[in-house]
C-alpha atoms as a PDB file:
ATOM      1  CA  UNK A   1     125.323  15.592 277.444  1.00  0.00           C
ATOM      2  CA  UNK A   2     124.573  18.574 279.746  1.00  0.00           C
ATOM      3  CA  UNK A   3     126.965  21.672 279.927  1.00  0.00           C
ATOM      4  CA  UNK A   4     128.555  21.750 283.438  1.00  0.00           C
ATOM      5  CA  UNK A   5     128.753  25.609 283.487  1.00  0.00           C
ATOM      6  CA  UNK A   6     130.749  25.546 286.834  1.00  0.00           C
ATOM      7  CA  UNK A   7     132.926  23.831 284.691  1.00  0.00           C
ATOM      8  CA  UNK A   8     133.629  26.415 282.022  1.00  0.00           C
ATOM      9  CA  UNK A   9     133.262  29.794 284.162  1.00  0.00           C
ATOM     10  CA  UNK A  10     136.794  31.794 283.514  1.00  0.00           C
ATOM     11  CA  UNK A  11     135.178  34.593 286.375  1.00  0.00           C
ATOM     12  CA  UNK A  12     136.305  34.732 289.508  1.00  0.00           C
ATOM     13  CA  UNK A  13     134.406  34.036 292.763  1.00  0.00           C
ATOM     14  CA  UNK A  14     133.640  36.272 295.651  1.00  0.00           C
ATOM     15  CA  UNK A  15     136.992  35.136 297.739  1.00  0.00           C
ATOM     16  CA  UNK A  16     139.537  35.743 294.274  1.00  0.00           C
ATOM     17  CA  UNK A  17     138.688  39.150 293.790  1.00  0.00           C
ATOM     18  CA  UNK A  18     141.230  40.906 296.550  1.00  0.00           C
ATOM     19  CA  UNK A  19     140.890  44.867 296.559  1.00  0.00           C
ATOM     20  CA  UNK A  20     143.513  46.512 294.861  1.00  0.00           C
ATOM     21  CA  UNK A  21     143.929  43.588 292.158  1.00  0.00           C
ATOM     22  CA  UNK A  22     143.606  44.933 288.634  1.00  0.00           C
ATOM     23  CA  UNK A  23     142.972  42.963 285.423  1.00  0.00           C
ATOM     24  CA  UNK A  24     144.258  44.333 282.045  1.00  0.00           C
ATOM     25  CA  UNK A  25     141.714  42.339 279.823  1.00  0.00           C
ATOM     26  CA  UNK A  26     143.032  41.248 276.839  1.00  0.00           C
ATOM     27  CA  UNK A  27     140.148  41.836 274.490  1.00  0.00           C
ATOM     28  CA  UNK A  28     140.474  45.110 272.358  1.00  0.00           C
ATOM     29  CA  UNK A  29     138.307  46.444 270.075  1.00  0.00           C
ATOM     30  CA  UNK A  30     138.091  49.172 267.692  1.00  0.00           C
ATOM     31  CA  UNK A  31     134.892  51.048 267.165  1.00  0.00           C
ATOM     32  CA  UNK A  32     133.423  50.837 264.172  1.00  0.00           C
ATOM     33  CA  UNK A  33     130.718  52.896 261.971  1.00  0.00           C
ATOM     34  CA  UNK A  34     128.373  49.884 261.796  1.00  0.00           C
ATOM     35  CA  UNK A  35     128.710  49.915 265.955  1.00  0.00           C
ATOM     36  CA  UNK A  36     127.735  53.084 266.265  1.00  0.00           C
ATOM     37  CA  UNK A  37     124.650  53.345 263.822  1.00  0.00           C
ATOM     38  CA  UNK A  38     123.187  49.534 265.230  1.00  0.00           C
ATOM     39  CA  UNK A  39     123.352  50.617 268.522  1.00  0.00           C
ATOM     40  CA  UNK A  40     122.183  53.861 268.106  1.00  0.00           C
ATOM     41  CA  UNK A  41     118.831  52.207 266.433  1.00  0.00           C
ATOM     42  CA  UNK A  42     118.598  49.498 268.729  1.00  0.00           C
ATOM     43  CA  UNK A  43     118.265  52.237 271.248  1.00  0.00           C
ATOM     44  CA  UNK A  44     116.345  54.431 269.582  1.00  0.00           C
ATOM     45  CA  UNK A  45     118.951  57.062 270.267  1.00  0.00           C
ATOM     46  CA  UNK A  46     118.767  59.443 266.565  1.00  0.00           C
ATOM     47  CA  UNK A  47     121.258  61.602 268.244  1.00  0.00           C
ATOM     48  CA  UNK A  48     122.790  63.813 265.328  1.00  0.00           C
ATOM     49  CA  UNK A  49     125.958  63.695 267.164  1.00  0.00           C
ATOM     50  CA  UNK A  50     125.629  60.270 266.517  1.00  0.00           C
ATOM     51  CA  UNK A  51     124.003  59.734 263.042  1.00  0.00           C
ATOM     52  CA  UNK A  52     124.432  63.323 261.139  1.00  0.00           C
ATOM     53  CA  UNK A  53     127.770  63.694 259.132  1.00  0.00           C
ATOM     54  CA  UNK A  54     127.155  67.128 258.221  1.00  0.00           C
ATOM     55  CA  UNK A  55     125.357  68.444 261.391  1.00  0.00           C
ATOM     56  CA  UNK A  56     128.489  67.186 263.302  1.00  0.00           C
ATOM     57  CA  UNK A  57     130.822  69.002 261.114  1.00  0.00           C
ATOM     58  CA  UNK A  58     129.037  72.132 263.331  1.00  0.00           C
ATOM     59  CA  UNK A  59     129.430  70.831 266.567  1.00  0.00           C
ATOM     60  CA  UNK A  60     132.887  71.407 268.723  1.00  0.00           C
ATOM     61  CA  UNK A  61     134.026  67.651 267.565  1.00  0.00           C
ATOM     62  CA  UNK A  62     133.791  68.450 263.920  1.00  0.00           C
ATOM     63  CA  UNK A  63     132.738  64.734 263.821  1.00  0.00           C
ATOM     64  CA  UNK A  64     130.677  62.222 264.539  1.00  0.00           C
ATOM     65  CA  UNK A  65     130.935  60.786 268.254  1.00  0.00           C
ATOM     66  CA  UNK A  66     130.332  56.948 269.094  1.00  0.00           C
ATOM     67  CA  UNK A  67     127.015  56.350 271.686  1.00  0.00           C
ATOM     68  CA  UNK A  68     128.648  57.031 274.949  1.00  0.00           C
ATOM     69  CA  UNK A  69     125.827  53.874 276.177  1.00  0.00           C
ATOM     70  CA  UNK A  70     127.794  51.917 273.522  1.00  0.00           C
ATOM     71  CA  UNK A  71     131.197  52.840 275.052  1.00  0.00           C
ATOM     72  CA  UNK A  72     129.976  52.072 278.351  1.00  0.00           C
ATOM     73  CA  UNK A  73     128.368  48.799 277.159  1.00  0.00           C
ATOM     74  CA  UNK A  74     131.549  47.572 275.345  1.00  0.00           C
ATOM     75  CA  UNK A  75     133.615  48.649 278.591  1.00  0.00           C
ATOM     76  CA  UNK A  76     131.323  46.570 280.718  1.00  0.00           C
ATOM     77  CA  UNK A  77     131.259  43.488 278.237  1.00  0.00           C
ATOM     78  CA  UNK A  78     134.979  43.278 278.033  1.00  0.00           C
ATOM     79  CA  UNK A  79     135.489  42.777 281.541  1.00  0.00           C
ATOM     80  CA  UNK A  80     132.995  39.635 281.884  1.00  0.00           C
ATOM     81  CA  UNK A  81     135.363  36.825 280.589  1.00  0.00           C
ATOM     82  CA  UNK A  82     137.990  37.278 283.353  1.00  0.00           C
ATOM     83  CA  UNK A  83     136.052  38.642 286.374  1.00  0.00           C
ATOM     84  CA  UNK A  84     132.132  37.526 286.120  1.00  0.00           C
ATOM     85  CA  UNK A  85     131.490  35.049 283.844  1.00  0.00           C
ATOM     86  CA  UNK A  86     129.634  32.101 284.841  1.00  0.00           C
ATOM     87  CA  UNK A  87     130.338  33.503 289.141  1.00  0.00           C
ATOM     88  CA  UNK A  88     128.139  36.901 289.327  1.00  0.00           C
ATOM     89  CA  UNK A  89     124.294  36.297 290.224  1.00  0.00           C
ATOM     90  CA  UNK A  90     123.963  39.924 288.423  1.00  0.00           C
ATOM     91  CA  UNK A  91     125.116  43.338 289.180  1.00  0.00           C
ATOM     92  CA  UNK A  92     123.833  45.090 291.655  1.00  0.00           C
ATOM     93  CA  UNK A  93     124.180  48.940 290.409  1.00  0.00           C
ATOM     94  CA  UNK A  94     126.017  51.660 288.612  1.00  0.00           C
ATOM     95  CA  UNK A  95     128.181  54.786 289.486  1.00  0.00           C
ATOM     96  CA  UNK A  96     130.366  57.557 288.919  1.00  0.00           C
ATOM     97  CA  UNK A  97     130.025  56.674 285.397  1.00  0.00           C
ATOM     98  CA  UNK A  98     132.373  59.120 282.987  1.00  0.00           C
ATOM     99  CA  UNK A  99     133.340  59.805 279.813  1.00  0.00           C
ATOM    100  CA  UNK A 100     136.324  62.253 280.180  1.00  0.00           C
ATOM    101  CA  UNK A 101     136.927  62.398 276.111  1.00  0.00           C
ATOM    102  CA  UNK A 102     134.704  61.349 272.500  1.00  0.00           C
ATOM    103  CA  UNK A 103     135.107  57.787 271.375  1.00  0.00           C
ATOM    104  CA  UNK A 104     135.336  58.533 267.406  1.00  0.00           C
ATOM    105  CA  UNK A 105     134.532  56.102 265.354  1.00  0.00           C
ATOM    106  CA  UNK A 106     137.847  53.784 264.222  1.00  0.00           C
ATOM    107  CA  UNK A 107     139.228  54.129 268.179  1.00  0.00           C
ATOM    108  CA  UNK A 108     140.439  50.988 269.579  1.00  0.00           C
ATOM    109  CA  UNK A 109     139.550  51.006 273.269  1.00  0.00           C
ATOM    110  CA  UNK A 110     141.123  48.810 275.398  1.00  0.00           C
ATOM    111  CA  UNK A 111     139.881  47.984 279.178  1.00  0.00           C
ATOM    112  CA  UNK A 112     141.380  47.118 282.878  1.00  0.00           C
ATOM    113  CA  UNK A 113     139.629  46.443 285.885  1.00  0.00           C
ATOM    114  CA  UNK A 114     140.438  47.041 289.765  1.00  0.00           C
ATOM    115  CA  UNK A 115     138.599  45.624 292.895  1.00  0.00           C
ATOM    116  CA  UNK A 116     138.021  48.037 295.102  1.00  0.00           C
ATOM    117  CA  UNK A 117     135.965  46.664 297.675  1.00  0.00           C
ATOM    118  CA  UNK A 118     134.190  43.793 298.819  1.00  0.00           C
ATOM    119  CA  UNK A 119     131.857  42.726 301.419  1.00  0.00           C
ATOM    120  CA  UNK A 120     130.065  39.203 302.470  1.00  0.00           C
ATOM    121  CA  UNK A 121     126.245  39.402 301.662  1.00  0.00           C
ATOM    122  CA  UNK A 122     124.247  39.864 304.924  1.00  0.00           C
ATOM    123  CA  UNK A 123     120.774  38.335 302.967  1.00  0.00           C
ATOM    124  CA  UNK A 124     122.482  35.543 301.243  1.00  0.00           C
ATOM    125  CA  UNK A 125     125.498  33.799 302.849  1.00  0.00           C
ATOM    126  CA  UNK A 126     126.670  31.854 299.903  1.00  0.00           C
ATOM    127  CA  UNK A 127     127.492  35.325 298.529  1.00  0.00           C
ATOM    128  CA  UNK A 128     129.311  38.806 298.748  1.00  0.00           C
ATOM    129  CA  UNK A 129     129.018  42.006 297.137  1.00  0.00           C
ATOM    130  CA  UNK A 130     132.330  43.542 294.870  1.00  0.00           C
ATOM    131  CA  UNK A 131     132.973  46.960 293.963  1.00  0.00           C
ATOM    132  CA  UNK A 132     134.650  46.571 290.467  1.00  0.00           C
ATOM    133  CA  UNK A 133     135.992  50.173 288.558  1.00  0.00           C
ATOM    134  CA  UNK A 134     136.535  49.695 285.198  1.00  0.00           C
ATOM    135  CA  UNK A 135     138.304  52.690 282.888  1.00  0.00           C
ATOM    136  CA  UNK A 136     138.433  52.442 279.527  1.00  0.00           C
ATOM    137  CA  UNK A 137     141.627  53.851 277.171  1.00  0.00           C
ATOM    138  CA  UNK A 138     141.834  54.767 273.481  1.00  0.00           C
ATOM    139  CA  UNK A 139     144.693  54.118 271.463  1.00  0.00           C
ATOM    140  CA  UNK A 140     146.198  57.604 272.428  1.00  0.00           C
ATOM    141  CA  UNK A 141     146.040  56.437 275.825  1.00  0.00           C
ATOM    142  CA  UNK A 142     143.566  58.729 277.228  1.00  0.00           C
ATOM    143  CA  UNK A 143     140.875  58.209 279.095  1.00  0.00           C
ATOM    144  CA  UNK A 144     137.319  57.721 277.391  1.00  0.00           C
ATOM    145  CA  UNK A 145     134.837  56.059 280.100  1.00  0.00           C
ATOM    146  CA  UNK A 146     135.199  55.416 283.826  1.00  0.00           C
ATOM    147  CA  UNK A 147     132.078  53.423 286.007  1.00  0.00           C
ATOM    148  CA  UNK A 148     132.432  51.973 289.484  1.00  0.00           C
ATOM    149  CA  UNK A 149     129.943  48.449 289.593  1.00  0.00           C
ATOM    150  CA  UNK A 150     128.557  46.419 292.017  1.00  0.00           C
ATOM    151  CA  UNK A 151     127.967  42.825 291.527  1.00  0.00           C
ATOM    152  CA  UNK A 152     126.624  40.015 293.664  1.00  0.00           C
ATOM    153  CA  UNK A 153     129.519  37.682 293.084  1.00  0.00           C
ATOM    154  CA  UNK A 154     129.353  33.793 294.131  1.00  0.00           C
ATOM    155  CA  UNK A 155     131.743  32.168 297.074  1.00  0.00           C
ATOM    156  CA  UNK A 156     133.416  29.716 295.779  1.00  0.00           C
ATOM    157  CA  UNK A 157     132.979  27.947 299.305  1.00  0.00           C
ATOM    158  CA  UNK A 158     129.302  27.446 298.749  1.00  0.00           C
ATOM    159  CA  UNK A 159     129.677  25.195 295.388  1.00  0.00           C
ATOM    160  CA  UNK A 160     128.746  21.812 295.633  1.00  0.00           C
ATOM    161  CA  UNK A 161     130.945  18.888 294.967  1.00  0.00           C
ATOM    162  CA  UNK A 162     128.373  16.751 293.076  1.00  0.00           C
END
């Protein structure tokens, strides 16, 4: 039996996503060591802030700091499952990406979305183009990574009924 992937998409198409609607997403996720030292090597990113115990005890953090790329890549995954899964044809670009404090490892970020813009697609018709900001919290409530995306985002109108 084939998958029917319209089927089991939880995203939302082009016409749900209103400006000014924001999603807390209900995945958290605390940070661990093994996080930080895969993705660091996967990347080939030997940062000592990110690998060196004792060279970070130097540094103004005193600590090691979590990949900011990993931060930003768990802030972007979280978000999938209730705004793009299975209705996004990709994104489109990044911006204004921050990271206003460290992610340590053993934080627990947690994530929430807000539309804040959206036009139809002038090349493609069945489509539009969404302005999602996602911020990203720690458990102390502050604020560790900020990024404005664009995706091209499905219409819902355009789906076939077959």
């Amino acid at each position: 039996m084939a998958v029917n992937y319209q089927e089991l998409a939880t995203g939302k198409y082009y016409e749900e996503l209103e400006p000014g609607t924001i999603f807390k997403h209900s995945i958290t996720r605390t940070v661990t060591e093994a996080d930080n030292l895969m993705f660091s090597a996967l990347t080939y990113n030997c940062a000592w802030l990110h690998m060196d115990d004792e060279y970070c005890k130097t540094t103004i953090y005193g600590k090691r700091l979590v990949n900011s790329l990993f931060t930003l890549a768990l802030a972007c995954g979280v978000t999938a499952g209730d705004t793009t899964l299975g209705t996004t044809l990709g994104n489109l670009g990044f911006s204004d990406i921050k990271f206003p404090k460290p992610v340590f490892i053993g934080d627990t970020i947690y994530v929430e979305t807000e539309i804040i813009n959206r036009r139809e697609s002038k090349s493609r018709p069945d489509t539009g183009i969404v302005e999602f900001e996602t911020r990203g919290h720690n458990q102390r409530d502050e604020l560790v990574v900020s990024l404005r995306r664009t995706g091209l985002m499905l219409k819902k109108s355009s789906l076939s009924e077959a």
